[in-house]
Protein backbone atom coordinates (compact mmCIF):
# COMPACT_ATOMS: atom_id res chain seq x y z
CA UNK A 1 24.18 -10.05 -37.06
CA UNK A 2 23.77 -14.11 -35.70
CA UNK A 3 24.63 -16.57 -37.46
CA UNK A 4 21.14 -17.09 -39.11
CA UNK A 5 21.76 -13.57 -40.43
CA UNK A 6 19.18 -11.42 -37.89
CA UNK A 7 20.24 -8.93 -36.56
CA UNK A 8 21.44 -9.36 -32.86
CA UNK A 9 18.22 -9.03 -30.46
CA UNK A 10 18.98 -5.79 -28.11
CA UNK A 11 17.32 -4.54 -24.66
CA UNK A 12 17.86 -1.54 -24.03
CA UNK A 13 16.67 -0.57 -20.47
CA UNK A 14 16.00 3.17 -19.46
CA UNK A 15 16.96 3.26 -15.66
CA UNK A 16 16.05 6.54 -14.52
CA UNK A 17 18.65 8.10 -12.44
CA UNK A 18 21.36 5.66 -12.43
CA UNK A 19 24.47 6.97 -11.75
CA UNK A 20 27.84 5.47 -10.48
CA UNK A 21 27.23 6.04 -6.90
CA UNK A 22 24.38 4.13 -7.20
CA UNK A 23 25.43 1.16 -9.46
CA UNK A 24 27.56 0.60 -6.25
CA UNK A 25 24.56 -1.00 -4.71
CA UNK A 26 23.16 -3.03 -7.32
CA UNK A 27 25.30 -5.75 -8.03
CA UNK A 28 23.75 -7.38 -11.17
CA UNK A 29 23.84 -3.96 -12.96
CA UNK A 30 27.56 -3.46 -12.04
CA UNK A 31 28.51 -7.33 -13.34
CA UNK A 32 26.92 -6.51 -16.82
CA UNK A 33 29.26 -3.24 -16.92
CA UNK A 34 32.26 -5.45 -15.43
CA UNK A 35 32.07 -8.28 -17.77
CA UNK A 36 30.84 -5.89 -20.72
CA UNK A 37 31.01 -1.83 -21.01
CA UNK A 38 30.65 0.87 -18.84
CA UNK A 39 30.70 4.54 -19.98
CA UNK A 40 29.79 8.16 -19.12
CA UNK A 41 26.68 9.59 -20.65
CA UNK A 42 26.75 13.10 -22.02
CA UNK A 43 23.11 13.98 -21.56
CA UNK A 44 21.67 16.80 -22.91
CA UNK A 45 19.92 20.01 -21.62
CA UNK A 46 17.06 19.99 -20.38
CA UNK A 47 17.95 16.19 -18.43
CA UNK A 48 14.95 14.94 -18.42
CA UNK A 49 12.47 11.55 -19.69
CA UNK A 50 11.36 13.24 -22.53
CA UNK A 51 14.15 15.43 -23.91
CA UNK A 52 16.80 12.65 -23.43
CA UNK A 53 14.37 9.60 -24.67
CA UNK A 54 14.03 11.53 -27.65
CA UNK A 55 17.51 12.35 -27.97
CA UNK A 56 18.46 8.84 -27.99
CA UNK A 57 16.02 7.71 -30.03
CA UNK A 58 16.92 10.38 -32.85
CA UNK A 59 20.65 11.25 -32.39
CA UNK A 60 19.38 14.46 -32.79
CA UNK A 61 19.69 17.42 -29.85
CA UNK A 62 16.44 19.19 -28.28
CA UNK A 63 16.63 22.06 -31.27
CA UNK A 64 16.54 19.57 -33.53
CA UNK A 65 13.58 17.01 -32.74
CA UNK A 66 11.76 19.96 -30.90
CA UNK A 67 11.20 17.89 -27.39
CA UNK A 68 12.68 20.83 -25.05
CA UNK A 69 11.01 19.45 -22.13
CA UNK A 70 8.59 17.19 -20.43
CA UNK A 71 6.07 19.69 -21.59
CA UNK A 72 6.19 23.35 -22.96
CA UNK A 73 3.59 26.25 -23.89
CA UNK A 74 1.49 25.53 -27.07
CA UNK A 75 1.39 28.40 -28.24
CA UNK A 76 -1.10 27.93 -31.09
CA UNK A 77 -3.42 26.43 -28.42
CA UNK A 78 -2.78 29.25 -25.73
CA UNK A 79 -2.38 26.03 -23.10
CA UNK A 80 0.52 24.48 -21.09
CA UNK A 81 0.15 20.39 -21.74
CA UNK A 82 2.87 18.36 -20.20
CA UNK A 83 3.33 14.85 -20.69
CA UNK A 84 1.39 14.29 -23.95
CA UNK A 85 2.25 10.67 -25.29
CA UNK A 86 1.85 10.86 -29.39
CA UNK A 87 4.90 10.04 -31.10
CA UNK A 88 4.35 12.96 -33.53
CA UNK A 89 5.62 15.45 -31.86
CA UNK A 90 9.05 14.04 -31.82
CA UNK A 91 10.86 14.96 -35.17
CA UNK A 92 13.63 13.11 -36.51
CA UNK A 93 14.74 10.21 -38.29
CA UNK A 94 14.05 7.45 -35.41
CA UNK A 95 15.85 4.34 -34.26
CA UNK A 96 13.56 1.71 -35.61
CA UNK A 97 13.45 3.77 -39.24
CA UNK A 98 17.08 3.21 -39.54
CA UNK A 99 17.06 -0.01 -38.48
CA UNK A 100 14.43 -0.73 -40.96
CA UNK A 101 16.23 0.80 -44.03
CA UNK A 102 18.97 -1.88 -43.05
CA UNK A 103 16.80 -4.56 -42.45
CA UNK A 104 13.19 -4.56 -43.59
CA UNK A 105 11.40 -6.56 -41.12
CA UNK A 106 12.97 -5.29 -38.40
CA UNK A 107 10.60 -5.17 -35.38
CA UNK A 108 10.60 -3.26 -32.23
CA UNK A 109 8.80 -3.51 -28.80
CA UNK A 110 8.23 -0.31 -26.63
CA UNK A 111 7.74 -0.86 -23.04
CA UNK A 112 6.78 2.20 -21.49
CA UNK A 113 9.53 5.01 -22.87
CA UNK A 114 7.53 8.08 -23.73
CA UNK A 115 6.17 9.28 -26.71
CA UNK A 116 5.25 5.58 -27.19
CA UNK A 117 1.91 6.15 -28.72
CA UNK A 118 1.53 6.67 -32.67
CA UNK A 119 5.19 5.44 -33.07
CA UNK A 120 6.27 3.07 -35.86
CA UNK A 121 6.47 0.18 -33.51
CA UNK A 122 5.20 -3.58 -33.76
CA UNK A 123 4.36 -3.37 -29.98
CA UNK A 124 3.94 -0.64 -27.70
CA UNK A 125 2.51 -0.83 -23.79
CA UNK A 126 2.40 2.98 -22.39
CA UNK A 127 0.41 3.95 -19.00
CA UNK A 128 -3.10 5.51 -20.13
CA UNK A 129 -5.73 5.84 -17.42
CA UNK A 130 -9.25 5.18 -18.43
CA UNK A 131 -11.20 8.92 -17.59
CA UNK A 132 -14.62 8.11 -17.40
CA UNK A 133 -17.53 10.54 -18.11
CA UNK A 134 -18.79 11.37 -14.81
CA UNK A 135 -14.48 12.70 -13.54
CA UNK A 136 -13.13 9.46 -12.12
CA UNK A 137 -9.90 8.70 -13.52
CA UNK A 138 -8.61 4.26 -12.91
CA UNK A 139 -5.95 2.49 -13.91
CA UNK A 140 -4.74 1.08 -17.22
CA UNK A 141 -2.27 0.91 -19.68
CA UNK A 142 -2.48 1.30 -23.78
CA UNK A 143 -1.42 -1.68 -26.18
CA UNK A 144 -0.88 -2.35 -29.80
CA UNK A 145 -1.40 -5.10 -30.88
CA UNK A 146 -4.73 -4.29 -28.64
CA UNK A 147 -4.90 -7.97 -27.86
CA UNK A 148 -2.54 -7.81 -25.53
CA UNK A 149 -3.79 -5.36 -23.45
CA UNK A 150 -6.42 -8.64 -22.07
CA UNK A 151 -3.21 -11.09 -22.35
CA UNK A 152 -0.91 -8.85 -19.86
CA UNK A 153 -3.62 -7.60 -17.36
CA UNK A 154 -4.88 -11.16 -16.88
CA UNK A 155 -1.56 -12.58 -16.44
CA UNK A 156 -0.21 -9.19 -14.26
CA UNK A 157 -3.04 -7.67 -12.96
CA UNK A 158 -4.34 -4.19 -14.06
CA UNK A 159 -1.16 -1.76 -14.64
CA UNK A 160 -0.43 0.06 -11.30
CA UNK A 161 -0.78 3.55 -12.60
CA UNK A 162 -1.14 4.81 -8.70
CA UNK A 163 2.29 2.92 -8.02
CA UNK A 164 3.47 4.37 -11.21
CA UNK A 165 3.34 7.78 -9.91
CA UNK A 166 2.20 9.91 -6.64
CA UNK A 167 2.35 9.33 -3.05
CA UNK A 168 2.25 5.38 -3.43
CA UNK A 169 4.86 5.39 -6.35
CA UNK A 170 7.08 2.47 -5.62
CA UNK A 171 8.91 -0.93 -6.88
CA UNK A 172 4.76 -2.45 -8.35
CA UNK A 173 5.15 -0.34 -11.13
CA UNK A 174 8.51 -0.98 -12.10
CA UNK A 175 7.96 -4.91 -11.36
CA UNK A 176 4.78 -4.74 -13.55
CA UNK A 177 6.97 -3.33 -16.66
CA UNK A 178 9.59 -6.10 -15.77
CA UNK A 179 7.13 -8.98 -16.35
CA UNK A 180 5.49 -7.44 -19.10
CA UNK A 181 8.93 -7.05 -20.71
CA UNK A 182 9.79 -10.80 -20.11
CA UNK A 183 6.57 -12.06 -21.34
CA UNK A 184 6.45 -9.84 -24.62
CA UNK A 185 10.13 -11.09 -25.68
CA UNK A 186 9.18 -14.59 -24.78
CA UNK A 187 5.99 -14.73 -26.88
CA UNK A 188 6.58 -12.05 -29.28
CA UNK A 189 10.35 -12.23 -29.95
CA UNK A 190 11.03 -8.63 -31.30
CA UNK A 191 14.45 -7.64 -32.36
CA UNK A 192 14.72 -4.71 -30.34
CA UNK A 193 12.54 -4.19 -26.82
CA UNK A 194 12.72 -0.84 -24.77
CA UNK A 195 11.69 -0.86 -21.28
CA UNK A 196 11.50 1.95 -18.68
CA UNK A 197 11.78 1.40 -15.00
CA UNK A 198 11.25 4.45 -12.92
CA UNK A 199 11.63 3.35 -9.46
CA UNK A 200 15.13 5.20 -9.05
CA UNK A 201 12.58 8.58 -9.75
CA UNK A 202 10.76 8.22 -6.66
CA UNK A 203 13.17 8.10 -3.39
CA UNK A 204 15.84 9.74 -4.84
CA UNK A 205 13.41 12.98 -5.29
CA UNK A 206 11.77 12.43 -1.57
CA UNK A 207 14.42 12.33 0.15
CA UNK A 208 17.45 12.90 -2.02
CA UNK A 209 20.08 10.07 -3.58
CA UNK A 210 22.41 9.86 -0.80
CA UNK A 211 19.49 9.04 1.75
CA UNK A 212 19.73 5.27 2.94
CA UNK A 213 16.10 4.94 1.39
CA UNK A 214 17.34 5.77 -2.19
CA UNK A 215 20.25 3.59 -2.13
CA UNK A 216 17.85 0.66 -0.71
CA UNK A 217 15.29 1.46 -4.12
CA UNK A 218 18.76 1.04 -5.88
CA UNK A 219 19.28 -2.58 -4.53
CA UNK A 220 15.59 -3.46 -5.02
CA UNK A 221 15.53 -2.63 -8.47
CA UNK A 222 18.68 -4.46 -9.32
CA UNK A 223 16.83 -7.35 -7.67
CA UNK A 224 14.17 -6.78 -9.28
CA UNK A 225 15.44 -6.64 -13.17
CA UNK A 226 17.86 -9.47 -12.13
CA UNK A 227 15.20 -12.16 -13.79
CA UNK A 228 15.16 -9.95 -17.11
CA UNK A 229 18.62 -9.92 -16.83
CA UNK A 230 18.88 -13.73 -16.82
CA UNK A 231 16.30 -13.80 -19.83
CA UNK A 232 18.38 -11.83 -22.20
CA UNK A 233 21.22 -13.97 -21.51
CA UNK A 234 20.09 -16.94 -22.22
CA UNK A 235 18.43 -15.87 -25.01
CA UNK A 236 21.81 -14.14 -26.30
CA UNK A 237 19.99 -10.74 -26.50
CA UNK A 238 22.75 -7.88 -25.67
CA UNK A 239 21.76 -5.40 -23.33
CA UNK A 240 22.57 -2.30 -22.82
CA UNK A 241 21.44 0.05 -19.80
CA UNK A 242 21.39 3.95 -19.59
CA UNK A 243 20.05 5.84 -17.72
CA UNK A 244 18.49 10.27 -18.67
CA UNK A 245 20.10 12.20 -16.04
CA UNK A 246 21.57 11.79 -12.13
CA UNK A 247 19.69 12.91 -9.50
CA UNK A 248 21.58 15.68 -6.86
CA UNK A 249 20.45 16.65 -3.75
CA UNK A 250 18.34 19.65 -3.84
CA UNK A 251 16.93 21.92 -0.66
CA UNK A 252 15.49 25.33 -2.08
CA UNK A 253 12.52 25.73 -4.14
CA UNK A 254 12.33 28.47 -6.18
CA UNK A 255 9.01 30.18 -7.33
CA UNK A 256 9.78 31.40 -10.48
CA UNK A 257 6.34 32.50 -11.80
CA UNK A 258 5.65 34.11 -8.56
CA UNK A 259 8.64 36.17 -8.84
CA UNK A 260 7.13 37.46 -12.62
CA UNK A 261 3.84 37.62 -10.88
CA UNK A 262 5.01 40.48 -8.44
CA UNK A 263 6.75 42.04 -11.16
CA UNK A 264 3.33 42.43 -12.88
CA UNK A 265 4.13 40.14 -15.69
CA UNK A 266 1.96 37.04 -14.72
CA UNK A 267 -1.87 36.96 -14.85
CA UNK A 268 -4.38 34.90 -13.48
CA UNK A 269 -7.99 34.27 -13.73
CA UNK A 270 -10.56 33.73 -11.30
CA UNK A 271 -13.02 31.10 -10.63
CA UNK A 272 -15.09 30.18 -7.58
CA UNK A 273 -12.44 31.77 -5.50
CA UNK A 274 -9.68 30.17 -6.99
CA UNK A 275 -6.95 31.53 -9.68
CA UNK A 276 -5.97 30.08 -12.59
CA UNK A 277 -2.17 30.78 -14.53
CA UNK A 278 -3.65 32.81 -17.51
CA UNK A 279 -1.24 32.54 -19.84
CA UNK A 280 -2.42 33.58 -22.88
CA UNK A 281 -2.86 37.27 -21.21
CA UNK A 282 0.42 37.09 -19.26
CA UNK A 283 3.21 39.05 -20.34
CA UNK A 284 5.45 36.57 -19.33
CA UNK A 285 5.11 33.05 -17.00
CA UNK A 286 7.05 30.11 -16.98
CA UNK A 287 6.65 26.58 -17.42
CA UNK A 288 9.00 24.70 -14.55
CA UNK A 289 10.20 21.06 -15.22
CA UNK A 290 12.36 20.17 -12.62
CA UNK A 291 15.38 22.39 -12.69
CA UNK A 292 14.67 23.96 -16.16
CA UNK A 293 11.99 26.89 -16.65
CA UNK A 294 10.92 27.93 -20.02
CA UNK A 295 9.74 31.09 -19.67
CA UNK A 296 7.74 32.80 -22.21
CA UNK A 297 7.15 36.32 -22.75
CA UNK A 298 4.64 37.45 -25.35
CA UNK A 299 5.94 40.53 -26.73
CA UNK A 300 9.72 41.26 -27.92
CA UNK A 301 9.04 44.84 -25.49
CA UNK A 302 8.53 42.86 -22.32
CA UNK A 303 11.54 40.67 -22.76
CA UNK A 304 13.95 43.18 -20.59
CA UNK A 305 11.28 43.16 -17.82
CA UNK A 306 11.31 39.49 -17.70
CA UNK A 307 14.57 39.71 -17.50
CA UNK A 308 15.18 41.79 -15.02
CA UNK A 309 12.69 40.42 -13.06
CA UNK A 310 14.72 37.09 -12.74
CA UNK A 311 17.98 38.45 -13.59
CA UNK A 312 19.68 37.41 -9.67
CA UNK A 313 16.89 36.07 -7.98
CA UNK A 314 18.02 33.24 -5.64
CA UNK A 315 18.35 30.21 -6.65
CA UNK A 316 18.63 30.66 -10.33
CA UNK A 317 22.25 30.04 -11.81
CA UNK A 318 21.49 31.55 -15.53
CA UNK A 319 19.22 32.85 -17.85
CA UNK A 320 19.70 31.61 -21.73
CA UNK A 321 18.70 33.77 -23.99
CA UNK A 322 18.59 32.86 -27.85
CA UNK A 323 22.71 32.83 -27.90
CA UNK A 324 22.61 30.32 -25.03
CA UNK A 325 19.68 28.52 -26.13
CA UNK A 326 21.71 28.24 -29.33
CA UNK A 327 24.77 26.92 -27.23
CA UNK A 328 22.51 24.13 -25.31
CA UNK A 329 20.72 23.14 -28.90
CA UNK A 330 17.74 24.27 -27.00
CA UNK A 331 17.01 26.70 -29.95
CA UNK A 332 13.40 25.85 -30.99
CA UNK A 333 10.33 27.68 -31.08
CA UNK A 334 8.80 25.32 -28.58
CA UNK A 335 11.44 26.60 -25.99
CA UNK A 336 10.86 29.92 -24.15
CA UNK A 337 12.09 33.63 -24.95
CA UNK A 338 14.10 32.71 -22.34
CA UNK A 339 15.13 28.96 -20.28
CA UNK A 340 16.07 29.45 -16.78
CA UNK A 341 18.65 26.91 -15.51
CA UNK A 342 18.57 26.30 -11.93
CA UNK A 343 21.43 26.47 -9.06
CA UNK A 344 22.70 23.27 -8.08
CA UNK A 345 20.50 23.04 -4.99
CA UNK A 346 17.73 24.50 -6.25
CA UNK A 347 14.57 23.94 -8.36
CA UNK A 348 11.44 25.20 -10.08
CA UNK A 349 8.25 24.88 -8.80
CA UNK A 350 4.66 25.91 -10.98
CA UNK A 351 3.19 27.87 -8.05
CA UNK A 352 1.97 31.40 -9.59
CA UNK A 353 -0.68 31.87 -6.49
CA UNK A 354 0.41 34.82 -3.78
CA UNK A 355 -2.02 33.00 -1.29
CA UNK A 356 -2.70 29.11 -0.72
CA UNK A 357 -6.39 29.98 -0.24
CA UNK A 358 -6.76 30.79 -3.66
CA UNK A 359 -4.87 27.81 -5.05
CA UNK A 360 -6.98 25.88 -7.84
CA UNK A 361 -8.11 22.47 -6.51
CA UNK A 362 -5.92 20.51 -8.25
CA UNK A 363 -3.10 21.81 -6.95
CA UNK A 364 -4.07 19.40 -3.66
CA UNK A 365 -4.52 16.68 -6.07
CA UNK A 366 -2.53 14.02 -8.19
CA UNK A 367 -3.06 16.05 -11.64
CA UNK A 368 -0.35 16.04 -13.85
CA UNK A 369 -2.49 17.48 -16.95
CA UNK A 370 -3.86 20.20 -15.37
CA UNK A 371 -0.94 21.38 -13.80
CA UNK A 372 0.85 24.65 -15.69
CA UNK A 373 4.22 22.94 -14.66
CA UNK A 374 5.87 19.39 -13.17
CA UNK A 375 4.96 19.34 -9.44
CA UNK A 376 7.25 16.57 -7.38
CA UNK A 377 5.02 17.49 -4.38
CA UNK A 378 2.72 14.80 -5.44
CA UNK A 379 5.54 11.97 -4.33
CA UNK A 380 3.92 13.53 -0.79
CA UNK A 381 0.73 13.29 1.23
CA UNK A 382 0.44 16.68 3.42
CA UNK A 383 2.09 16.02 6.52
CA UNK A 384 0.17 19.24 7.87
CA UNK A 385 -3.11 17.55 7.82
CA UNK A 386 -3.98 15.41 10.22
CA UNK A 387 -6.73 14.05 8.74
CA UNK A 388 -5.17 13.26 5.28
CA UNK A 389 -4.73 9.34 5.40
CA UNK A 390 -8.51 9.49 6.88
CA UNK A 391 -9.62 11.16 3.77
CA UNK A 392 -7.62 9.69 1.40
CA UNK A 393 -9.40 6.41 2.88
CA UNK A 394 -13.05 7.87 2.67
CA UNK A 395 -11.84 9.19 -1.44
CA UNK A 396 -10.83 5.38 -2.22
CA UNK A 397 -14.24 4.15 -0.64
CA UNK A 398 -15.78 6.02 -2.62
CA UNK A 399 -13.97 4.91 -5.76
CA UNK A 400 -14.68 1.15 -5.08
CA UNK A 401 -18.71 2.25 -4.74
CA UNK A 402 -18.25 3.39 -8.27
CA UNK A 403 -19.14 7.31 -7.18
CA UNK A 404 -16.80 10.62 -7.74
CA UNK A 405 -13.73 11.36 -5.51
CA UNK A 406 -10.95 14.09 -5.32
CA UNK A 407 -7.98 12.46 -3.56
CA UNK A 408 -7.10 15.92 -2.50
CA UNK A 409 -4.00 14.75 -0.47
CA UNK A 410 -0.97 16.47 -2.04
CA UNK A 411 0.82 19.68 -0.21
CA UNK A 412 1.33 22.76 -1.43
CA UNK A 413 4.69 23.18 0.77
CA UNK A 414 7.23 22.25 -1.46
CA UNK A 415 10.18 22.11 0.65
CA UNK A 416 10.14 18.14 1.75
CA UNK A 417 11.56 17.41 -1.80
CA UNK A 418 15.36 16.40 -1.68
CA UNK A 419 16.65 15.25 -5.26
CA UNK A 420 16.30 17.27 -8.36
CA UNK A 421 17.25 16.76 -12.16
CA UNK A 422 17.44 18.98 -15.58
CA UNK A 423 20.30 20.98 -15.37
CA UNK A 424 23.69 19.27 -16.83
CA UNK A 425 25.60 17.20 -13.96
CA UNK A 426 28.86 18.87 -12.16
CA UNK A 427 30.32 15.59 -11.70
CA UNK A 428 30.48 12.23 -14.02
CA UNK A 429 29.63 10.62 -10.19
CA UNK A 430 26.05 12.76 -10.25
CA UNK A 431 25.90 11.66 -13.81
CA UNK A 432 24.11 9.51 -16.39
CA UNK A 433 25.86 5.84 -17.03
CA UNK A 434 25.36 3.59 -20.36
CA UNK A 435 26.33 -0.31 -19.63
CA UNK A 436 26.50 -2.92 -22.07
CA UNK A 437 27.06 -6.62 -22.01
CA UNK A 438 29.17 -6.58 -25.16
CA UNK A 439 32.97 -5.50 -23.96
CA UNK A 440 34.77 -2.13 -25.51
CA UNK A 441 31.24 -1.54 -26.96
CA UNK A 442 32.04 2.22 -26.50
CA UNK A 443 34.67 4.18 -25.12
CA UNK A 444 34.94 6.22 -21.58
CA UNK A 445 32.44 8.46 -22.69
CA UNK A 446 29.79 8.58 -24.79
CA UNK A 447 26.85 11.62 -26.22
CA UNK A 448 23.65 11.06 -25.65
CA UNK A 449 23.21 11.67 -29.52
CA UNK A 450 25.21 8.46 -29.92
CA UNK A 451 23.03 6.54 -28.56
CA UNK A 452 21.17 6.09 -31.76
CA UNK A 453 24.10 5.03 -33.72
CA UNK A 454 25.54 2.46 -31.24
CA UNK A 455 22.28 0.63 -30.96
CA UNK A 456 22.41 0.15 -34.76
CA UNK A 457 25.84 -1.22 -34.38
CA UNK A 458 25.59 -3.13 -31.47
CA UNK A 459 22.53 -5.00 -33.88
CA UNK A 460 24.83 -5.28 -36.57
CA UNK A 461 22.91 -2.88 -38.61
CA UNK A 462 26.09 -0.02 -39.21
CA UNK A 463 25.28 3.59 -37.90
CA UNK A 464 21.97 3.71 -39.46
CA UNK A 465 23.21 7.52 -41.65
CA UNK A 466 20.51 7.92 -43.94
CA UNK A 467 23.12 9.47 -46.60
């Protein structure tokens, strides 16, 4: 608590992939945790935004607030739907709850984390592209209050959804966050403000985190924060800094639902020549995120098939069944039969097509809600065609004239990518990291479940423990 009995004002920035190799090159980052705290972060399984946002938000595991993934099969919609943004679907007693019960009043700015939409929040910004009737999708961002939606696009710009994510994802997106997250604590105050920077997400996947290219988007982001850095200061706001997962170098794809396809477990549909993952007729497919793979099989009786038809294949370390889902606190019905976890140097792409010819169109396209599975591809314009850059050109001409485009520029080779996430880190050095400005805040190592509680303390609030 200060001295005027509030509790202590917190950021708490979400650095994706920070890990100690790269704090090396980002100097303001690694004088926080050498003045304050620095600590190993126990992620959880699967590593990635959504699962581990939700875990820190809840201090509960996967099984428990039901986020197993960036996305999953809905089963009572017979759809795959990745990256949906309403706070509902997160269970749990959350952060700004418990800080509530301790403090009624208590108010809490979101800055891009996930799951950011229908939360209990007194401010929220979240990336949500305006779809208009006739296909095209633009930029733009969501805001409550909605008022300041007008106040931070005429004083930023429009929200650089295209720099958020995709072949131009770079340092504009996490720069726009920045200065939206200095100008909401400087006008709005809150006690607690969350903000995301992905930046670490893009480089580190293209070319992998040991490339000179990823540790340069490690010093421009510490550059980059160092202003917000200076605000909280001054303004005595602690801050602490985590990060979801590390990012390892990765150099074999593996095409899980093409492997069930062959084994006649997958079905598709087809449509003007091009075939669609049915999965409510499947037997079994999977749902890849990264370096995790639910995959769900729609009769007990076809479970040993799918089994056996993964059971060994190259590139995939294990198969958890509901023992080892049980073991990972990946034991919810959202989560496959069965998760597939990844080799070290491997990872899960969506492709269930035997032929590129028959690919759907957006598979060619930026598309990540139509998509039966995360694609990093789209970091990448085809290097194959020649005549890519041309077309992407003639696409955003289009756009500015107001008429329909496909920016059909993504590849369907996936074997540029070079840094992969999800499975749990070999090494603390290819791990997660939580700084703080306050000193001994926690020890060596800390759970990503105790994240929660040490955000309560840190505001003076105890451990938030609704008993």
């Amino acid at each position: 608590m200060t001295a005027t009995g509030r509790p202590t004002p917190l950021l708490v920035l979400d650095v994706v992939g920070l890990t100690p190799k790269l704090l090396r090159h980002m100097p303001h980052l690694e004088a926080l945790a050498t003045a304050g705290t620095r600590s190993h972060l126990g992620t959880v399984l699967p590593a990635v935004t959504c699962a581990a946002q939700s875990t820190f938000l809840t201090g509960a595991t996967p099984a428990e607030h039901g986020i197993v993934g960036n996305g999953w099969y809905f089963r009572e919609l017979g759809d795959v739907l990745l990256w949906r943004q309403h706070n509902g679907l997160v269970a749990g007693d959350k952060l700004w709850d418990a800080a509530r019960r301790a403090h009624p009043g208590y108010t809490v700015a979101n800055i891009c984390w996930w799951y950011a939409m229908g939360a209990d929040t007194d401010i929220t910004v979240t990336p949500r592209p305006v779809y208009y009737a006739d296909g095209r999708k633009e930029p733009d961002c969501y805001t409550r209050p909605p008022a300041l939606h007008a106040e931070l696009t005429r004083t930023f710009g429009t929200f650089p959804l295209f720099r958020f994510w995709g072949p131009g994802a770079d340092l504009a997106s996490s720069r726009w966050i920045i200065d939206a997250t200095r100008h909401v604590i400087r006008t709005r105050r809150p006690d607690l403000t969350l903000c995301y920077l992905p930046h670490l997400d893009y480089d580190l996947q293209r070319y992998g985190p040991d490339d000179p290219r990823a540790l340069r988007a490690a010093a421009d982001l510490d550059a980059a924060v160092a202003p917000l850095l200076d605000d909280a200061r001054a303004e005595g706001r602690t801050v602490v800094a985590l990060s979801e997962y590390g990012i390892t170098p990765v150099s074999r794809p593996v095409d899980v639902n093409r492997a069930l396809r062959r084994a006649g477990l997958l079905e598709v549909h087809t449509q003007d020549g091009m075939e669609y993952l049915d999965p409510m007729a499947s037997r079994a497919f999977a749902v890849a995120d990264h370096q995790i793979a639910h995959v769900y099989v729609r009769r007990p009786e076809d479970l040993a098939a799918a089994r056996a038809a993964l059971d060994g294949f190259p590139g995939i370390a294990e198969l958890l069944d509901d023992e080892g889902k049980k073991a990972h606190h990946l034991d919810h019905p959202r989560a496959g039969e069965l998760v597939a976890v990844a080799e070290p140097d491997s990872w899960f792409t969506y492709y269930y097509w035997l032929d590129d010819d028959r690919a759907p169109d957006f598979a060619r396209l930026v598309e990540i809600h139509r998509k039966p599975g995360y694609d990093p591809v789209e970091l990448f314009m085809d290097p194959l065609d020649p005549y890519v850059k041309l077309r992407a050109a003639s696409a955003l001409a289009r756009k500015k004239l107001g008429l329909r485009y496909r920016m059909a520029v993504v590849p369907l080779d996936p074997s540029p990518i070079r840094g992969s996430h999800g499975r749990l880190p070999t090494s603390d050095d290819d791990g997660p990291l939580l700084l703080c400005s306050t000193p001994r805040a926690a020890g060596d190592r800390i759970a990503a479940t105790d994240v929660k509680s040490l955000l309560l303390e840190l505001a003076g609030l105890g451990t938030g423990d609704p008993s």
